[in-house]
Structures are given as C-alpha cells and as structure tokens.
PDB file of N, CA and C in Angstrom:
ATOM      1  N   UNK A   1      26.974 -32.636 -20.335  1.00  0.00           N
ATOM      2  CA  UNK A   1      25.900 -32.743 -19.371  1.00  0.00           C
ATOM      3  C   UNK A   1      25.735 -31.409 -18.658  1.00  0.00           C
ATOM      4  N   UNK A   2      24.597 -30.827 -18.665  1.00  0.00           N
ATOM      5  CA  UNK A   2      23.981 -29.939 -17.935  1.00  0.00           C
ATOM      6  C   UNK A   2      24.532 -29.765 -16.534  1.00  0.00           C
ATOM      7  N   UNK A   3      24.865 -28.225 -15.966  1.00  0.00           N
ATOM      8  CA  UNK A   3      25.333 -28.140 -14.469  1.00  0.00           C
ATOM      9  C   UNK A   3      23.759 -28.309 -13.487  1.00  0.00           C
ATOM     10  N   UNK A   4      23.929 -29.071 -12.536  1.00  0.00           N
ATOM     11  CA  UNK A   4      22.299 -29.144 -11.774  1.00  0.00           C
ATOM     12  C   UNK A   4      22.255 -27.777 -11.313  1.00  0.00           C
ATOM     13  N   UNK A   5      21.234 -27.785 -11.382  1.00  0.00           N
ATOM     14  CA  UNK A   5      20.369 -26.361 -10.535  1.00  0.00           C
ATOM     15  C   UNK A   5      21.122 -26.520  -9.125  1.00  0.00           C
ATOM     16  N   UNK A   6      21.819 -25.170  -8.618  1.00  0.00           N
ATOM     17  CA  UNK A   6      21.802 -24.922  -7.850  1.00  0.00           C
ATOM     18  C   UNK A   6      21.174 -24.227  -6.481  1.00  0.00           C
ATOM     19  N   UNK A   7      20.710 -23.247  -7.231  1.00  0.00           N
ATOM     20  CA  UNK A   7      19.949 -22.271  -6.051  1.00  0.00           C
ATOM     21  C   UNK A   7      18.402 -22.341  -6.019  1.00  0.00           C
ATOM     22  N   UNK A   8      17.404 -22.034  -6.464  1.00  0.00           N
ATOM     23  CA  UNK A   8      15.787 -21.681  -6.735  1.00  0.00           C
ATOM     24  C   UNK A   8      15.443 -20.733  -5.361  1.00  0.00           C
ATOM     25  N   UNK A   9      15.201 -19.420  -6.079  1.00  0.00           N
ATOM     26  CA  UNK A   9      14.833 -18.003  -4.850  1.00  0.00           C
ATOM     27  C   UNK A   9      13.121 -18.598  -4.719  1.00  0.00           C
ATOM     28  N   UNK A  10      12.652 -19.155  -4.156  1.00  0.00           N
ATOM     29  CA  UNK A  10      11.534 -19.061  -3.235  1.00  0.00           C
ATOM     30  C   UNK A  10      10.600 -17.414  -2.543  1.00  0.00           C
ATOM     31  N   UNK A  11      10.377 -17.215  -3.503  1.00  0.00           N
ATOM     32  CA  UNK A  11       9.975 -15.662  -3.238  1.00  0.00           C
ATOM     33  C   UNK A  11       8.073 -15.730  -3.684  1.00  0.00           C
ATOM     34  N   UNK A  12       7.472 -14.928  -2.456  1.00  0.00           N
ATOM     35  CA  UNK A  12       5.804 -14.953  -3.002  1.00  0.00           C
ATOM     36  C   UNK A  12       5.620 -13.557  -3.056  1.00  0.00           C
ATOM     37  N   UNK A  13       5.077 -12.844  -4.183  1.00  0.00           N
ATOM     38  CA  UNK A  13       4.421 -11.384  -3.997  1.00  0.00           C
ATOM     39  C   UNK A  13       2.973 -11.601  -3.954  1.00  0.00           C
ATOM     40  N   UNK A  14       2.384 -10.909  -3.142  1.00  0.00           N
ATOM     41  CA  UNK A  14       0.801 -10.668  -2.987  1.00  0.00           C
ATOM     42  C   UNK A  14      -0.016  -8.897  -3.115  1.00  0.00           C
ATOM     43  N   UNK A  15      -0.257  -8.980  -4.194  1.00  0.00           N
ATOM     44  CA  UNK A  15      -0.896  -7.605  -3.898  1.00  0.00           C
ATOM     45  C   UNK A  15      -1.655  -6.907  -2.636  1.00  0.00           C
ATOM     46  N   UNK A  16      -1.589  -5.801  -2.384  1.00  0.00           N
ATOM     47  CA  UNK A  16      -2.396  -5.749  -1.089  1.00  0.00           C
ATOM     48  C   UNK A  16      -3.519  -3.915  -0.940  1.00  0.00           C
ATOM     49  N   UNK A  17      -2.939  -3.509  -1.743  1.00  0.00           N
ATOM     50  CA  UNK A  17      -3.822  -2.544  -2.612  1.00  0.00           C
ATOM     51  C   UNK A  17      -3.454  -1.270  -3.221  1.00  0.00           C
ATOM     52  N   UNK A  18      -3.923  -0.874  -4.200  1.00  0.00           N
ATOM     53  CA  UNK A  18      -3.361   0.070  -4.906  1.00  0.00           C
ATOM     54  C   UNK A  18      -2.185  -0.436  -5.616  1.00  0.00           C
ATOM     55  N   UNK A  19      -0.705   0.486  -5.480  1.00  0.00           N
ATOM     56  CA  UNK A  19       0.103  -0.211  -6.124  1.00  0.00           C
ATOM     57  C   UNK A  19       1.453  -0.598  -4.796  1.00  0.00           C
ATOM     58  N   UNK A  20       0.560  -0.672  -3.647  1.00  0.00           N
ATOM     59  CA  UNK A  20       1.278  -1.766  -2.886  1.00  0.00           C
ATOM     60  C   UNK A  20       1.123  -3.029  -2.803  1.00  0.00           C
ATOM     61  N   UNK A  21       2.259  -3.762  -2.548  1.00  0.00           N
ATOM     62  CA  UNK A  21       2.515  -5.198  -2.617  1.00  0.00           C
ATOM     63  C   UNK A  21       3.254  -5.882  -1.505  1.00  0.00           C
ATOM     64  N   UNK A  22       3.146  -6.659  -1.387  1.00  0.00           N
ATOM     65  CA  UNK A  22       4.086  -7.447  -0.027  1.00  0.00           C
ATOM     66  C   UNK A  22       4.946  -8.631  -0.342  1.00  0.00           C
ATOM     67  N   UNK A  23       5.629  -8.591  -0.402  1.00  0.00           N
ATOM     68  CA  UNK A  23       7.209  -9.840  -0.846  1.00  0.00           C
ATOM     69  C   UNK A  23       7.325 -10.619   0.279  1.00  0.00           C
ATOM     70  N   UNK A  24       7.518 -11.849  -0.093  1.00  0.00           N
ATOM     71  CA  UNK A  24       7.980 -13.046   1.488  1.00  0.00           C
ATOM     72  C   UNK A  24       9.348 -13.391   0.579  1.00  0.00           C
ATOM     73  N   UNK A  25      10.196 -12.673   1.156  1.00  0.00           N
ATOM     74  CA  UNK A  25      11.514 -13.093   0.225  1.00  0.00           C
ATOM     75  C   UNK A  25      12.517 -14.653   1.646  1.00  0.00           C
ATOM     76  N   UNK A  26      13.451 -15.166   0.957  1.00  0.00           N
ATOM     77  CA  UNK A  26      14.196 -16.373   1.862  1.00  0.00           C
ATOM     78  C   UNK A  26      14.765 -15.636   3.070  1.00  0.00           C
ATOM     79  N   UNK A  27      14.774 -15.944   4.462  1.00  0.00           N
ATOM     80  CA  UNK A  27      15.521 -15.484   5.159  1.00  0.00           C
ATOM     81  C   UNK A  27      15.482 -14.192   5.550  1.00  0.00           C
ATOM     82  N   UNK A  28      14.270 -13.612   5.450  1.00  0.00           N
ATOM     83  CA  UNK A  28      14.060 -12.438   6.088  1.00  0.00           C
ATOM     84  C   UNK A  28      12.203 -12.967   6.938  1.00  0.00           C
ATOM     85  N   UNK A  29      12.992 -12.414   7.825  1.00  0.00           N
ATOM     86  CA  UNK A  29      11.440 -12.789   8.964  1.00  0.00           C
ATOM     87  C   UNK A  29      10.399 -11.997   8.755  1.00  0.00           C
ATOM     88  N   UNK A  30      10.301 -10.907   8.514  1.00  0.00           N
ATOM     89  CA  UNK A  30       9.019 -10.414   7.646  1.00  0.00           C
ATOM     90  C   UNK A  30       9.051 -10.090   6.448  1.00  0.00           C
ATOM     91  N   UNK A  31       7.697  -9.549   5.677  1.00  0.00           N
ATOM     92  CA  UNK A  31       7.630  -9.451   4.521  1.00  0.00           C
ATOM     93  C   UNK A  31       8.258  -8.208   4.206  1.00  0.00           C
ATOM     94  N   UNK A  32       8.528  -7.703   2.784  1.00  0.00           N
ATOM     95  CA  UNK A  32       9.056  -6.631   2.573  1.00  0.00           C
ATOM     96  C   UNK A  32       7.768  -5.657   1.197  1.00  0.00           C
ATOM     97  N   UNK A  33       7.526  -4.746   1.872  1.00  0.00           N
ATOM     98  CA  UNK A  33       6.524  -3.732   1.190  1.00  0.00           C
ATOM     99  C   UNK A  33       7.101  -3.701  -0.241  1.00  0.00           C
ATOM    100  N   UNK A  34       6.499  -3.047  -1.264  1.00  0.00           N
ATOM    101  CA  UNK A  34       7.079  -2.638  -2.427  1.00  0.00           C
ATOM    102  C   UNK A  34       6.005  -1.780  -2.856  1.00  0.00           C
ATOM    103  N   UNK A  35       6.362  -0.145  -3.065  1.00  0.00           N
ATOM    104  CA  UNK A  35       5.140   0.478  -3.559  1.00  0.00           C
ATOM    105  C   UNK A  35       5.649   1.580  -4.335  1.00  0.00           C
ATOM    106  N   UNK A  36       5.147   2.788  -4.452  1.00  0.00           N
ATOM    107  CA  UNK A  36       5.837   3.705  -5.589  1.00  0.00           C
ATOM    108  C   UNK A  36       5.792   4.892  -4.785  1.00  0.00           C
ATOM    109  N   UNK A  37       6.955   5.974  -4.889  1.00  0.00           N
ATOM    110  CA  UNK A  37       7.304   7.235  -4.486  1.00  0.00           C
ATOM    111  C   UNK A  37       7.816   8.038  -5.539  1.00  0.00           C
ATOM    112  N   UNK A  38       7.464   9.011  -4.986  1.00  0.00           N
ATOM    113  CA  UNK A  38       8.056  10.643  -5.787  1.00  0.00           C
ATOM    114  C   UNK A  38       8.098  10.349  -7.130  1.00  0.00           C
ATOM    115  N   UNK A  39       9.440  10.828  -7.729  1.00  0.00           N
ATOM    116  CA  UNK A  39       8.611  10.749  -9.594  1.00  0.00           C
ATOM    117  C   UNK A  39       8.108   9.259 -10.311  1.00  0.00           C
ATOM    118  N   UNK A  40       8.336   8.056  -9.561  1.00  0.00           N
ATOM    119  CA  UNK A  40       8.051   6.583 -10.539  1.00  0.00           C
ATOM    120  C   UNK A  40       6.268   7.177  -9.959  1.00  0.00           C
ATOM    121  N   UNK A  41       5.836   7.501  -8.756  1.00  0.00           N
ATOM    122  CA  UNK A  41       4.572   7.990  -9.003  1.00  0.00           C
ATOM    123  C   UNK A  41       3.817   8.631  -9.718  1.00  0.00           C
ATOM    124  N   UNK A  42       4.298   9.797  -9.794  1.00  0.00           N
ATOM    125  CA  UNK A  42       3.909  10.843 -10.794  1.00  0.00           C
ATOM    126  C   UNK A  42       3.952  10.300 -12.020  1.00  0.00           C
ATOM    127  N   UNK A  43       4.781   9.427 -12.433  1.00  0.00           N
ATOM    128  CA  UNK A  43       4.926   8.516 -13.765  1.00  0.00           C
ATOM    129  C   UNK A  43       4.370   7.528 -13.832  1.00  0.00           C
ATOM    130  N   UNK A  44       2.866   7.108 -13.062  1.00  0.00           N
ATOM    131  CA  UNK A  44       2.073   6.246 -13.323  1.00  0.00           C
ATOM    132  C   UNK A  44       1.191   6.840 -13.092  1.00  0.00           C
ATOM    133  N   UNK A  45       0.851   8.277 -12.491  1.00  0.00           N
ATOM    134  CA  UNK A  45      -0.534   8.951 -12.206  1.00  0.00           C
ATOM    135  C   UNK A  45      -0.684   8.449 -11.163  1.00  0.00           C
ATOM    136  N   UNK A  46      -0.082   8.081  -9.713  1.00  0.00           N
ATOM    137  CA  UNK A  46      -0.600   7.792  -9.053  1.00  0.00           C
ATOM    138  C   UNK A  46      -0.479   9.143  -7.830  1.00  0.00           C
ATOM    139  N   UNK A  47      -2.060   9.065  -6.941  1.00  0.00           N
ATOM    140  CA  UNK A  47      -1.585  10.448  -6.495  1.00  0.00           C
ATOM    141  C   UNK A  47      -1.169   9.852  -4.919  1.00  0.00           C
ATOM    142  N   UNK A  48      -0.133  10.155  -4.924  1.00  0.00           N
ATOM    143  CA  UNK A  48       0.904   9.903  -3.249  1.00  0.00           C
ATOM    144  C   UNK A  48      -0.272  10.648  -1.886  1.00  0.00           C
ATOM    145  N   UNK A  49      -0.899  11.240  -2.210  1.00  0.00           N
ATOM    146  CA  UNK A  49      -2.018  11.245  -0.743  1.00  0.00           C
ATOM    147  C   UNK A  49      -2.792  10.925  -0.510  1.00  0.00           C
ATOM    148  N   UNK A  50      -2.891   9.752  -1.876  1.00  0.00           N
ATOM    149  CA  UNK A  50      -3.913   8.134  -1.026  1.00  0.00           C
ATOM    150  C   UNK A  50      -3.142   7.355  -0.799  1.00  0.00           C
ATOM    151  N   UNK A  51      -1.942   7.044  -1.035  1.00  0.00           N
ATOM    152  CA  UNK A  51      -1.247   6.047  -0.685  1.00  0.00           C
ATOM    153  C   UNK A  51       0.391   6.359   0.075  1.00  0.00           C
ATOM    154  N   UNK A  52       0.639   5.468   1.206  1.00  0.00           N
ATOM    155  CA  UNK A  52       2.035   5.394   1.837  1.00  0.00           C
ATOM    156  C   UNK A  52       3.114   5.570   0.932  1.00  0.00           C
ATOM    157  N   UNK A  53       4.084   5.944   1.072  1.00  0.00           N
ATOM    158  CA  UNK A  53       5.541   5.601  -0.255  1.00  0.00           C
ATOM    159  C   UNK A  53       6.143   4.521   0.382  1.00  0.00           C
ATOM    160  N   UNK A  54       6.444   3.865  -0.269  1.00  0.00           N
ATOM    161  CA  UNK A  54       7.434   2.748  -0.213  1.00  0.00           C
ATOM    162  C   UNK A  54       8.866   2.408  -1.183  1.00  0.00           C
ATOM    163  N   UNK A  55       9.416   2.211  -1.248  1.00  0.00           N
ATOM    164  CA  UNK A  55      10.361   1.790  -2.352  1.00  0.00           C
ATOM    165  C   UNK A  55       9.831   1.014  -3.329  1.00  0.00           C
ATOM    166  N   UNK A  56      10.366   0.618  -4.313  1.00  0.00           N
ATOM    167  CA  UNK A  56       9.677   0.200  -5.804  1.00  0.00           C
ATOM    168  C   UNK A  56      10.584  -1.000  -5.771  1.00  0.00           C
ATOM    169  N   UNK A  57      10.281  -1.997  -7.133  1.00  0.00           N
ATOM    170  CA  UNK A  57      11.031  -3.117  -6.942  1.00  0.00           C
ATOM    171  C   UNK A  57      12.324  -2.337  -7.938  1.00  0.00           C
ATOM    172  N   UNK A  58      12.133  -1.652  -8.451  1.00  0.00           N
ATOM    173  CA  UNK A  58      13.235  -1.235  -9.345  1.00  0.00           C
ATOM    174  C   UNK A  58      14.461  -0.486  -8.028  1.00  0.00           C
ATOM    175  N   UNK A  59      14.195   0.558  -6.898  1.00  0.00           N
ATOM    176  CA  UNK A  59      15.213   0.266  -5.990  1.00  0.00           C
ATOM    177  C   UNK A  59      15.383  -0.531  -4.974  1.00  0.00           C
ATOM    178  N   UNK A  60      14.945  -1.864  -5.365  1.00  0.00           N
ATOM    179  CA  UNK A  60      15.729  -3.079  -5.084  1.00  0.00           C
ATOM    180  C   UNK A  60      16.834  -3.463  -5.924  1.00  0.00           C
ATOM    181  N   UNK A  61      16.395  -3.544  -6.891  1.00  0.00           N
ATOM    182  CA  UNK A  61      17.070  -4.200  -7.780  1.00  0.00           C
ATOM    183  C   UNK A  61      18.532  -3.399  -8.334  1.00  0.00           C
ATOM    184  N   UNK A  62      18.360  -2.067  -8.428  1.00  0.00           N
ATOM    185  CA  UNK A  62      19.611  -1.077  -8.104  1.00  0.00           C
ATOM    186  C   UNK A  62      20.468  -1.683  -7.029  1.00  0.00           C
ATOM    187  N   UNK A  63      19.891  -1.650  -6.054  1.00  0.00           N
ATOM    188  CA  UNK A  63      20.756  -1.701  -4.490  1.00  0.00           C
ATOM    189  C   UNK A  63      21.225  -3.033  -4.777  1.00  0.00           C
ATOM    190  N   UNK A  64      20.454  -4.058  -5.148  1.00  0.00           N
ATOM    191  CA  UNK A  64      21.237  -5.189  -5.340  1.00  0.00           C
ATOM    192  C   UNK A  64      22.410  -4.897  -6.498  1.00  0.00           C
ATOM    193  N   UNK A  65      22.241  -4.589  -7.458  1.00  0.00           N
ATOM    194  CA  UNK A  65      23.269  -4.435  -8.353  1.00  0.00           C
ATOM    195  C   UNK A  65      24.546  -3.751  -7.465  1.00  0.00           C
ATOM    196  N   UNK A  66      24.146  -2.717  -6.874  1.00  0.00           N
ATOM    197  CA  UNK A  66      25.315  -1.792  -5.890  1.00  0.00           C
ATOM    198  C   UNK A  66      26.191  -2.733  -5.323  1.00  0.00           C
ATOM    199  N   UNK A  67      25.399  -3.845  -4.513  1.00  0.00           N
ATOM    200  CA  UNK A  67      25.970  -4.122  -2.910  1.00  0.00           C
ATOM    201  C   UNK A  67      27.048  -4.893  -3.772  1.00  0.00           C
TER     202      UNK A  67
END
C-alpha cells in the first residue's frame, strides 16, 4: 500500500511584466519577486535598463539545495 501524501507546497506564480513574476509561497507574508540579473539576462537578451534585477528562480533553487 502506497505511503499517503504528506506535504502539497501550495505555491501561486503570477506574471507581472516583462520577465518579472511574483510567487505567494506557504508562510511567508508577502510575495516573493523572481526576475533576471547580470549574465541569465544577457542570456535571454533581456536589456537590464528596462527592467529592476531580481533573483531568478534558479537562485532559489541553488540556495535551497545549499541551506
């Protein structure tokens, strides 16, 4: 017999323009940005002086691997 589901991450992304995005992740009281800086920019053509830098979901997902 199958182990029951334990966890399910409850997470919403919403685009919000360009190649920023906004995350409602569990247990954090606001949302968390996700957008592109320095070379993952340059490696999509995007030009950084129309848009804010933000972190990418890829250094999330590093830092999680780290912690």
């Amino acid at each position: 017999m199958a182990e029951p589901v334990v966890y399910r991450s409850r997470v919403r992304v919403e685009p919000v323009e360009g190649p920023l995005r906004r995350a409602y992740l569990p247990a954090e009281q606001e949302p968390v940005l996700f957008g592109l800086h320095s070379e993952v920019a340059e490696h999509y053509g995007v030009d950084m002086k129309a848009h804010e830098p933000h972190a990418t979901t890829l250094d999330y997902l590093v830092a999680a691997a780290a912690g």
